[in-house]
Protein backbone atom coordinates (compact mmCIF):
# COMPACT_ATOMS: atom_id res chain seq x y z
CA UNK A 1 0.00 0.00 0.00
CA UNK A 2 1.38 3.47 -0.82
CA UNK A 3 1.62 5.55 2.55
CA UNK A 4 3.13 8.47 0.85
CA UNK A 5 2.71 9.32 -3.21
CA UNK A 6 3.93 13.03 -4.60
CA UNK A 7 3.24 13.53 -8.06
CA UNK A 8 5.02 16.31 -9.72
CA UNK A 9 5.45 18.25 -6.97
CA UNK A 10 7.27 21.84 -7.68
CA UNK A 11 7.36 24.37 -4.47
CA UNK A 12 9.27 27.97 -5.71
CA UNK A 13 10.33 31.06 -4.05
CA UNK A 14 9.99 33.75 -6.25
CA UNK A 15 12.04 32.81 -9.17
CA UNK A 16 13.70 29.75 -7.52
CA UNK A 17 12.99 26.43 -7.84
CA UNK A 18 12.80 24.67 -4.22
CA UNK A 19 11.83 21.66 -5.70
CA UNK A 20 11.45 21.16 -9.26
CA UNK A 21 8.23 18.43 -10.89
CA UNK A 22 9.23 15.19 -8.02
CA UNK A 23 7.34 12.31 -7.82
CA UNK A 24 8.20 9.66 -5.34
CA UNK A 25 6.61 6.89 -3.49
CA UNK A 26 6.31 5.19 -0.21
CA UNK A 27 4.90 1.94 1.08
CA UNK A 28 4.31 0.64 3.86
CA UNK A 29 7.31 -0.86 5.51
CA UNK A 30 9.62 1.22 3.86
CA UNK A 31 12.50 3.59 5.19
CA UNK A 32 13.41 6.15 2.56
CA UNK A 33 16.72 7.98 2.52
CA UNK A 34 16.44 11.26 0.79
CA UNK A 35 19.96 13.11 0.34
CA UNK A 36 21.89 15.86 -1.57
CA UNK A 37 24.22 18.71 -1.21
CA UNK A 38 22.80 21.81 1.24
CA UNK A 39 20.37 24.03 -1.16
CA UNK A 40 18.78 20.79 -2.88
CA UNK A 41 15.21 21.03 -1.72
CA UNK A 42 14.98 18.65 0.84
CA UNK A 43 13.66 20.26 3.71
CA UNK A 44 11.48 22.07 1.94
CA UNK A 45 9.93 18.63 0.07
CA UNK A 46 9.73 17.63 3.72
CA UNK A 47 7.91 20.66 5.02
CA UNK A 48 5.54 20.88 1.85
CA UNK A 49 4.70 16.88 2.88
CA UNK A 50 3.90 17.71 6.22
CA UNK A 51 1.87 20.83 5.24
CA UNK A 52 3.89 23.33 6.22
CA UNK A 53 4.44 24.68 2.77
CA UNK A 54 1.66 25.25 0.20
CA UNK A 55 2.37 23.31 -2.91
CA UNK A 56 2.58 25.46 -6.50
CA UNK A 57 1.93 22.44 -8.46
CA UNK A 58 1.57 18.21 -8.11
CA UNK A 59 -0.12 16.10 -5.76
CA UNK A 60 0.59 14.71 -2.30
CA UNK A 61 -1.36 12.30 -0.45
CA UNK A 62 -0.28 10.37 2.92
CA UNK A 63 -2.29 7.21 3.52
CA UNK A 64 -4.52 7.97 0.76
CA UNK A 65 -5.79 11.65 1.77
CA UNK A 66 -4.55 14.83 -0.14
CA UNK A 67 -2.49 16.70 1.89
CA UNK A 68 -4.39 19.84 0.08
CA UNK A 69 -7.69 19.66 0.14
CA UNK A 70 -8.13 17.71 3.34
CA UNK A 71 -5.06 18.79 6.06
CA UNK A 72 -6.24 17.81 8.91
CA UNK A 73 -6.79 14.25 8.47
CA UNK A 74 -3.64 13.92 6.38
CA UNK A 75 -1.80 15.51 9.23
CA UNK A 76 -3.18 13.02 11.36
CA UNK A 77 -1.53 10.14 9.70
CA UNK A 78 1.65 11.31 10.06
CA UNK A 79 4.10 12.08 12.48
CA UNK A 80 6.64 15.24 11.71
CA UNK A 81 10.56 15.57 13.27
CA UNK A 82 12.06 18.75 12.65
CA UNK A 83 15.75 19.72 12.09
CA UNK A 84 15.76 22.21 14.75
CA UNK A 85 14.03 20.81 18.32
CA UNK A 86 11.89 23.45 20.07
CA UNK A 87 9.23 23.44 22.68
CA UNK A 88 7.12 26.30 23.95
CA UNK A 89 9.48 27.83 26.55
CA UNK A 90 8.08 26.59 30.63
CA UNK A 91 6.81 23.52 28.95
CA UNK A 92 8.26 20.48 30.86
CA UNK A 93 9.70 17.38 28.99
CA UNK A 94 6.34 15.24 29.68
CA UNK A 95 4.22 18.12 29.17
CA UNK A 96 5.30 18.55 26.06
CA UNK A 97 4.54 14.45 25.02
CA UNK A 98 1.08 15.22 26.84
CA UNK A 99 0.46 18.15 24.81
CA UNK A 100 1.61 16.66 21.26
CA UNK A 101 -0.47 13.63 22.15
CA UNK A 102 -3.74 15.23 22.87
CA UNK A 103 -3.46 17.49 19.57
CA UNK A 104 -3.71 14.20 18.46
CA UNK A 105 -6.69 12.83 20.25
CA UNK A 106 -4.83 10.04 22.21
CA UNK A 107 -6.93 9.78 25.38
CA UNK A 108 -4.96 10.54 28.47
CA UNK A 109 -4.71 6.94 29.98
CA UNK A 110 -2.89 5.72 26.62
CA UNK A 111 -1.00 8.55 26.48
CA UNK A 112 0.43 8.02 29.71
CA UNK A 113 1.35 4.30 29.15
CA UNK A 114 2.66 5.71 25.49
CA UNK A 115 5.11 8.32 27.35
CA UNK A 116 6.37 5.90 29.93
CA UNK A 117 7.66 2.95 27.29
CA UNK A 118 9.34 5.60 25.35
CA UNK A 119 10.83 7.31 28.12
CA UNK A 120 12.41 3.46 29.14
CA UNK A 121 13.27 3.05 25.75
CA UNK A 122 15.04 6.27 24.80
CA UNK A 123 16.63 5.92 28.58
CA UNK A 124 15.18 9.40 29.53
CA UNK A 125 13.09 8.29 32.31
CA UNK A 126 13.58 10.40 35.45
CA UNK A 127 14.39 13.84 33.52
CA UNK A 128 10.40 14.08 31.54
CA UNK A 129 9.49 16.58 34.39
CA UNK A 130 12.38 19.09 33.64
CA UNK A 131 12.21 22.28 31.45
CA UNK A 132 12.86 21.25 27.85
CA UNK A 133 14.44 24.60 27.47
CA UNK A 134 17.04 22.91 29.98
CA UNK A 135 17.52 20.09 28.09
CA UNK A 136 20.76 19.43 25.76
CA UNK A 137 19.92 19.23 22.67
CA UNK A 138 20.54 15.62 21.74
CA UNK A 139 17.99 15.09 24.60
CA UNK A 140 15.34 17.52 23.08
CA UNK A 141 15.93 15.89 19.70
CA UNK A 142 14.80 12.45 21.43
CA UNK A 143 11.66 14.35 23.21
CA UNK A 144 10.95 15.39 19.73
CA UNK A 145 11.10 11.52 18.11
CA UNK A 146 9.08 10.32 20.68
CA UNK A 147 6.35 13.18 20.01
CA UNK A 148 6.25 12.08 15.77
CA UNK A 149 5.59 8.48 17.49
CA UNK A 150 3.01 9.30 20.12
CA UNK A 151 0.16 9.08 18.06
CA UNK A 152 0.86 5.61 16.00
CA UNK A 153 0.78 7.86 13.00
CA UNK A 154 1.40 6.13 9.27
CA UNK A 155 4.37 7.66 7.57
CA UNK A 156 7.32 9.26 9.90
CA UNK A 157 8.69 12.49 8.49
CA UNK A 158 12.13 12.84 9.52
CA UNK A 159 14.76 16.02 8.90
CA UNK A 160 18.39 14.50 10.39
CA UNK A 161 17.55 12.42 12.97
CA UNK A 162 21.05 11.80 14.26
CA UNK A 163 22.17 15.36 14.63
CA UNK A 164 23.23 15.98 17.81
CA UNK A 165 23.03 12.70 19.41
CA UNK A 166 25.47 10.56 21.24
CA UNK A 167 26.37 7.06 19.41
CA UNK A 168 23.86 5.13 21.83
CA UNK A 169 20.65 7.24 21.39
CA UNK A 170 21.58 7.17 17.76
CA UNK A 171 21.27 3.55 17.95
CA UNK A 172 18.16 3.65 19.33
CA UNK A 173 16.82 5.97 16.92
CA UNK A 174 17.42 4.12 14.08
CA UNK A 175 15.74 0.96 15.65
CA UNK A 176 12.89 2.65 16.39
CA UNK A 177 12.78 4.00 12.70
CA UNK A 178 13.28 0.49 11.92
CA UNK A 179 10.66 -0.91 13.53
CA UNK A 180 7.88 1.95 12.83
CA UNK A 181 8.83 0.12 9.48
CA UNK A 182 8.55 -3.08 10.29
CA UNK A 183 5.17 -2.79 12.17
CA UNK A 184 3.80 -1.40 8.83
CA UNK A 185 4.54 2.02 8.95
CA UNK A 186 6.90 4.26 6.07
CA UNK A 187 9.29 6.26 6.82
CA UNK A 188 11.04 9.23 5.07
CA UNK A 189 14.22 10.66 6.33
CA UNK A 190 16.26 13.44 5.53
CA UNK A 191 19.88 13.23 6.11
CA UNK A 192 23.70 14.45 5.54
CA UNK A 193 24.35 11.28 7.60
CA UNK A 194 25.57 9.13 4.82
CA UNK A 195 26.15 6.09 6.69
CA UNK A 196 22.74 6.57 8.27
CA UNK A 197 20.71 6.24 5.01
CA UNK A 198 23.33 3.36 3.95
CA UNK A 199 23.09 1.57 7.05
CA UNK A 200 18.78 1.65 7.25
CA UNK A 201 17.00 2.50 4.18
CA UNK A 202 15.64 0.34 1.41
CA UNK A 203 15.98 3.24 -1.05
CA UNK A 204 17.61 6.08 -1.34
CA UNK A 205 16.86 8.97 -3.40
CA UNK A 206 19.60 11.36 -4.15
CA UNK A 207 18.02 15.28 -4.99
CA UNK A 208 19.97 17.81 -6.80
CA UNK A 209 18.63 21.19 -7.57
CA UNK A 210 15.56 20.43 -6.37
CA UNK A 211 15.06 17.39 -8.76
CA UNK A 212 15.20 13.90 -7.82
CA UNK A 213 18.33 12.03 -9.86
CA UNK A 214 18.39 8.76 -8.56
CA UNK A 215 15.73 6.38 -6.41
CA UNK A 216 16.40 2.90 -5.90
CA UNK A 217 18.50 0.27 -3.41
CA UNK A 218 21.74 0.74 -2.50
CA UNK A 219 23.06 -1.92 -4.90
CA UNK A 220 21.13 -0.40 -7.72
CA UNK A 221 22.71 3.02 -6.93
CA UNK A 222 26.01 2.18 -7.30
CA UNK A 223 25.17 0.19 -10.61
CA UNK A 224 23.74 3.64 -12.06
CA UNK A 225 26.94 5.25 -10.71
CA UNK A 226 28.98 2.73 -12.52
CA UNK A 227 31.16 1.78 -9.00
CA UNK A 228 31.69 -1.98 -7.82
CA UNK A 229 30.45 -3.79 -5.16
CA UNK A 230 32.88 -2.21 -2.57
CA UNK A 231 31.66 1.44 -2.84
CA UNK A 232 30.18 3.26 0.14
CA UNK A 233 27.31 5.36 -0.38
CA UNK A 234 29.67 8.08 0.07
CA UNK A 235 30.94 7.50 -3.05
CA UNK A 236 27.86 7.34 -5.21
CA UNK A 237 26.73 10.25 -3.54
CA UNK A 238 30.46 12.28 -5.31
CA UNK A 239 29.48 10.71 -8.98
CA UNK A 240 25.31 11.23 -8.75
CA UNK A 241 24.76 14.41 -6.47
């Protein structure tokens, strides 16, 4: 089943491209790597997925609802983790989870039993009733994955996950990106972290210039590049991007 489908999606700025006529697809149980140089359009694809940003032309629709004409309940389906952490300042680490969950709906007795299994599996419980404003900000990055979870949401929207976390709660991120996979969900992440994308996704789609180049497996990648069977993504990212 497709979680995610953009059809010919172009976002500008004035005169500038953002992203230029992409189409891509997700389905369930699917992790998607989507990299490129700095200036390629991903995080505004991402943002324009998530609603964000107003489309200028194409489609999107996540879990089978257009993102345009009906927000809210696309919105619902998914769950959205920003490049930059941030919490409304006063707003304690489990308030925050409380707050995210009841935007969406999740009544208060599952919510509670949500925030305490991901507190004991991203090893944060004991600090959820400090100021997020206190927290470093690998830990606010891990409050923020466990609010795009909350809510059992379909697709997983995901601008560099890794940034600014230690190598353990790294590993536990990508698990749990794993698993939201595994357990039927899709997963689209956005990431300078080369050996991330290698290491977890079933494709990769390289964007340059706000078009998409390449989309397929890691094997199939390096075929198109013309490399062998020892090249790192790092290289096919130097020959394609």
């Amino acid at each position: 089943m497709d979680v995610l489908k953009v059809e010919s999606l172009t976002k500008t700025f004035g005169a500038t491209k953002a992203v230029d006529n992409l189409s891509l697809t997700l389905k369930s149980g699917e992790v998607y790597a989507l990299i490129g140089p700095n200036g390629s359009g991903k995080t505004t694809l991402v943002k324009t997925i998530a609603g964000l940003l107003r489309p200028n032309h194409g489609h999107i629709a996540v879990d089978g609802v257009d993102v345009v004409a009906d927000p809210a309940r696309a919105k619902a389906a998914l769950g959205y983790i920003p490049d930059e952490p941030s919490a409304w300042t006063g707003m304690t680490g489990e308030e925050f989870l409380h707050f995210v969950g009841a935007l969406w709906g999740v009544p208060a007795a599952l919510r509670k039993e949500r925030i305490a299994a991901l507190l004991a599996e991203f090893h944060l419980a004991g600090i959820e009733k400090g100021y997020f404003e206190d927290y470093s900000r690998g830990n606010k990055q891990k409050f923020t994955i466990m609010a795009g979870l909350l809510h059992h949401p379909k697709l997983l929207l995901v601008d560099e996950p890794i940034v600014g976390l230690d190598p353990e709660s790294a590993e536990i991120a990508k698990h749990e990106f794993r698993r939201f996979a595994n357990e039927g969900g899709a997963v689209l992440i956005v990431t300078h972290t080369l050996g991330v994308a290698q290491e977890i996704a079933d494709v990769i789609g390289v964007l340059k210039g706000g078009r998409l180049v390449a989309s397929a497996p890691f094997a199939a990648l390096k075929k198109k590049a013309k490399l062998g069977a020892r090249a790192s993504l790092g290289d096919v990212y130097k020959v394609l991007a």
